[in-house]
C-alpha atoms as a PDB file:
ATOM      1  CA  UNK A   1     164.378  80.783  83.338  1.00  0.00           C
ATOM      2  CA  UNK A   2     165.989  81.220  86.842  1.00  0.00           C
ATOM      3  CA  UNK A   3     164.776  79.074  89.773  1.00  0.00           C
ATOM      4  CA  UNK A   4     161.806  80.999  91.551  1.00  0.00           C
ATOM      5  CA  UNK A   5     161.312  83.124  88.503  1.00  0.00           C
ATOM      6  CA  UNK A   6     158.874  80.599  87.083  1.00  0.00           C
ATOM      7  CA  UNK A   7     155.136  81.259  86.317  1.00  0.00           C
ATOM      8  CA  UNK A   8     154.081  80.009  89.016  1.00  0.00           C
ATOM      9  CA  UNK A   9     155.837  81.663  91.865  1.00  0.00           C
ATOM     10  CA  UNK A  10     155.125  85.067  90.432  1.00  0.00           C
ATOM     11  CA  UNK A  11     152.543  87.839  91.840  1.00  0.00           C
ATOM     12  CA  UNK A  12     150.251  90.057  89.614  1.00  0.00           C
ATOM     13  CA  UNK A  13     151.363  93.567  90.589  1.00  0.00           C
ATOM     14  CA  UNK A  14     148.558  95.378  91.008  1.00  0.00           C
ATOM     15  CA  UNK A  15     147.232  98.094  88.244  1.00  0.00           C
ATOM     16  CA  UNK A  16     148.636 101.212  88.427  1.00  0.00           C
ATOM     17  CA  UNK A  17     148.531 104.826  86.094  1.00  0.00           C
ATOM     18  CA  UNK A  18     145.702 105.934  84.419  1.00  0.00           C
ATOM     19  CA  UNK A  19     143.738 102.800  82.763  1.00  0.00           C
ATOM     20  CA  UNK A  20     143.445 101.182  86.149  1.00  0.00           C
ATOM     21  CA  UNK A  21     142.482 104.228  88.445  1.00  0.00           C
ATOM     22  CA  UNK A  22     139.640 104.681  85.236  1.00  0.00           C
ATOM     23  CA  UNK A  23     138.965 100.994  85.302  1.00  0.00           C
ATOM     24  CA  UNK A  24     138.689 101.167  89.316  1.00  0.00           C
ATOM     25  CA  UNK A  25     136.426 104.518  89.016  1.00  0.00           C
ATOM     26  CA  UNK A  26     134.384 102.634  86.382  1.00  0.00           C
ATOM     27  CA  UNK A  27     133.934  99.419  88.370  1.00  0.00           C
ATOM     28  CA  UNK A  28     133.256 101.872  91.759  1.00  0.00           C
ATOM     29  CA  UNK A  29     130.509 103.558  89.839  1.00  0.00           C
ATOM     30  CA  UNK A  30     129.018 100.427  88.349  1.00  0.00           C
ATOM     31  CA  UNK A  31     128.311  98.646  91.564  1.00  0.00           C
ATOM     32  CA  UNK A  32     127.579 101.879  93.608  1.00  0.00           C
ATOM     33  CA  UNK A  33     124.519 102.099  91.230  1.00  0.00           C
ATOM     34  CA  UNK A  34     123.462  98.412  91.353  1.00  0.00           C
ATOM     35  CA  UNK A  35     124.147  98.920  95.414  1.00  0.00           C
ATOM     36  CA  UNK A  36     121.514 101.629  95.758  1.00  0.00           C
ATOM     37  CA  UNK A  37     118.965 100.473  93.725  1.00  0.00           C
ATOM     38  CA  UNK A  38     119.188  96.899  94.596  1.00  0.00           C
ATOM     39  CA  UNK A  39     118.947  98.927  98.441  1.00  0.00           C
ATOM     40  CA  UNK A  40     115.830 100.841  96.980  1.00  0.00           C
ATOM     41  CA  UNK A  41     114.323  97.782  96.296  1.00  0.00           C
ATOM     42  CA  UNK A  42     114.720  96.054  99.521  1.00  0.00           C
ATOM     43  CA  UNK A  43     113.716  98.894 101.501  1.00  0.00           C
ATOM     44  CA  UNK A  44     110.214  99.121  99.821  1.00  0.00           C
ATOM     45  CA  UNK A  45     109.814  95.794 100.821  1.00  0.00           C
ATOM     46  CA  UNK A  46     110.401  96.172 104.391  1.00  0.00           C
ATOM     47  CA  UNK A  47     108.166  99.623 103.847  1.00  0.00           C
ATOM     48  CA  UNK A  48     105.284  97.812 102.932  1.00  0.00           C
ATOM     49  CA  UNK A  49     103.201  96.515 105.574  1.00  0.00           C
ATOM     50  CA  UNK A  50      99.589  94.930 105.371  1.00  0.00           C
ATOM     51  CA  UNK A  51      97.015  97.638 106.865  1.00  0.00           C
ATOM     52  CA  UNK A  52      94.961  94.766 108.382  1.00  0.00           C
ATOM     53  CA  UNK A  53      93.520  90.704 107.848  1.00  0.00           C
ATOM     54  CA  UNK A  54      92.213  91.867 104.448  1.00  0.00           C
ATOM     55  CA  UNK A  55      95.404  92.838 102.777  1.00  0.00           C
ATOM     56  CA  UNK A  56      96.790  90.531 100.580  1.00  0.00           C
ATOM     57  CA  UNK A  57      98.389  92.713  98.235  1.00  0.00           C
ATOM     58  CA  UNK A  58     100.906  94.266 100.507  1.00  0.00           C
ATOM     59  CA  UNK A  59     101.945  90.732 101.482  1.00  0.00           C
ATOM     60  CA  UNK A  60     102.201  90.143  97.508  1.00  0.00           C
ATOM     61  CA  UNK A  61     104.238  92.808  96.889  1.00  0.00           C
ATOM     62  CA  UNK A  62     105.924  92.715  99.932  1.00  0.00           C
ATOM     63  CA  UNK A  63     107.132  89.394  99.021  1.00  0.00           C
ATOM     64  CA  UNK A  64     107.720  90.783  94.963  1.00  0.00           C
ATOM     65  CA  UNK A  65     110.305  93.361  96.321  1.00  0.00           C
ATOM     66  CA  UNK A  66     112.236  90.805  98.467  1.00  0.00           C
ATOM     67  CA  UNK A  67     112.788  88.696  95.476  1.00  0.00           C
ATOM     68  CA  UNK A  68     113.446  91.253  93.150  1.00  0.00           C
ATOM     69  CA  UNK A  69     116.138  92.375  95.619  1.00  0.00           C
ATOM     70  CA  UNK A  70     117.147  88.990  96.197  1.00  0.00           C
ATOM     71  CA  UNK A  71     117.894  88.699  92.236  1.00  0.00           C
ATOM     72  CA  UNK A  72     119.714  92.054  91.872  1.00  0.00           C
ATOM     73  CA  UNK A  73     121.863  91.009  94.162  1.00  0.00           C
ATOM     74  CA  UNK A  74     122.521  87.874  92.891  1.00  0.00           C
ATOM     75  CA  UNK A  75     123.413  89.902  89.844  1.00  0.00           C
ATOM     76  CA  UNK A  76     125.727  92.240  91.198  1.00  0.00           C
ATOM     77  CA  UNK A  77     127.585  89.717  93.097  1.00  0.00           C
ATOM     78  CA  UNK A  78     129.549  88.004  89.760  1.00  0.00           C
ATOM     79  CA  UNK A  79     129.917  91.400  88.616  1.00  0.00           C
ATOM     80  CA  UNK A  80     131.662  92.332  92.306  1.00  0.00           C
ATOM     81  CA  UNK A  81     133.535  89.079  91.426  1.00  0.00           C
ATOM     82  CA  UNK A  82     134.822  89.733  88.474  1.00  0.00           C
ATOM     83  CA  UNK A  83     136.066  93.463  89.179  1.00  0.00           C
ATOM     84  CA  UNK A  84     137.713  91.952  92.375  1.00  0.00           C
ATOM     85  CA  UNK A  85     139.402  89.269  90.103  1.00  0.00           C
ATOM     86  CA  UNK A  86     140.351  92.214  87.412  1.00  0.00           C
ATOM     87  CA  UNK A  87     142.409  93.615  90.903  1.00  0.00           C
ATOM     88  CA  UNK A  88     140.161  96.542  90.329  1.00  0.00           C
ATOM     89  CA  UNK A  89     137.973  96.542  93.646  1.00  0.00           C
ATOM     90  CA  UNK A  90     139.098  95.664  96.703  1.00  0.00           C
ATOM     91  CA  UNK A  91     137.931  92.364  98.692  1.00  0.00           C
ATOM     92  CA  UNK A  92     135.746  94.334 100.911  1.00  0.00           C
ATOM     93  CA  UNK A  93     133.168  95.179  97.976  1.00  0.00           C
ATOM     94  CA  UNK A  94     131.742  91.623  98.249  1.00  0.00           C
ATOM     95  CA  UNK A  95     130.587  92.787 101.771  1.00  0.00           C
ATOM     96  CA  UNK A  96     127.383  94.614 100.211  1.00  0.00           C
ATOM     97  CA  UNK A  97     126.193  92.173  97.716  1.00  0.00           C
ATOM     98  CA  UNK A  98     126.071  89.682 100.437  1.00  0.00           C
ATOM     99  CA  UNK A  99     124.413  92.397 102.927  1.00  0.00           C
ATOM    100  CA  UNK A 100     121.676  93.001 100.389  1.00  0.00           C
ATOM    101  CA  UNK A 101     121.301  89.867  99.571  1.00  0.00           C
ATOM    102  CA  UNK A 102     121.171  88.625 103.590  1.00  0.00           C
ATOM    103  CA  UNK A 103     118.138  91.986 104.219  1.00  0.00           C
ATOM    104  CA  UNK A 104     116.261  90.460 100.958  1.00  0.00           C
ATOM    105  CA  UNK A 105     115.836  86.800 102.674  1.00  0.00           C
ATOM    106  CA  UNK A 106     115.572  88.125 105.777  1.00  0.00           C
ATOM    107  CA  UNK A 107     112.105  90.242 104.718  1.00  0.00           C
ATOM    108  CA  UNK A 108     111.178  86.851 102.443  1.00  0.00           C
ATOM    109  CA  UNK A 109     111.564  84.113 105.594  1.00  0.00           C
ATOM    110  CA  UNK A 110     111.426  85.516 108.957  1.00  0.00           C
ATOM    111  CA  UNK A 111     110.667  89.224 108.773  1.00  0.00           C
ATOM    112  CA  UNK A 112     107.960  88.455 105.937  1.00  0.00           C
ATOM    113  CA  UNK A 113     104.862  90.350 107.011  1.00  0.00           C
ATOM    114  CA  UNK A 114     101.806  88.026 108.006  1.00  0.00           C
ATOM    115  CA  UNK A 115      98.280  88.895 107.986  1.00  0.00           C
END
């Protein structure tokens, strides 16, 4: 072994050719999905709105489609981690994990409707 060959001085070159623009495409698809229906979710809970004093369930399941959110993102964010770690995905896909997962506890704590 030559100085500054060693294993830790080398870089992972990225994926190239076929298996990783599939892998990529795969990846891409996979959290596009869990992107729009954890956004789905969170939008019906900033949707629903109490229609007066009376109107508990709205609040209820107001509140059930914030954490339902919240936990779909939580599960799409170690699968954004791992496909980022894989050198599939690019850094910036941890951007909408986090932005779902910042709308869901906004509409739980300060946004959460009150009757």
């Amino acid at each position: 072994m030559t100085p500054g060959t060693g294993p830790s001085t080398r870089t992972r070159e990225p994926r190239s050719g076929a298996p990783g623009r599939l892998g990529t495409g795969v990846c891409a698809v996979v959290l596009s999905l869990g992107a729009l229906v954890t956004g789905y979710v969170v939008l019906t809970a900033y949707m629903i709105e109490p229609d007066g004093p009376w109107d508990t369930q709205a609040v209820t399941n107001s509140e059930a489609a914030g954490g339902v959110g919240l936990a779909l993102s939580a599960l799409t964010a170690p699968l954004t981690w791992l496909f980022v770690r894989a050198e599939w995905l690019r850094k910036w896909w941890y951007a909408i994990p986090a932005a779902l997962a910042v709308a869901a506890l906004l509409r739980l704590t300060l946004l959460a409707p009150s009757l």
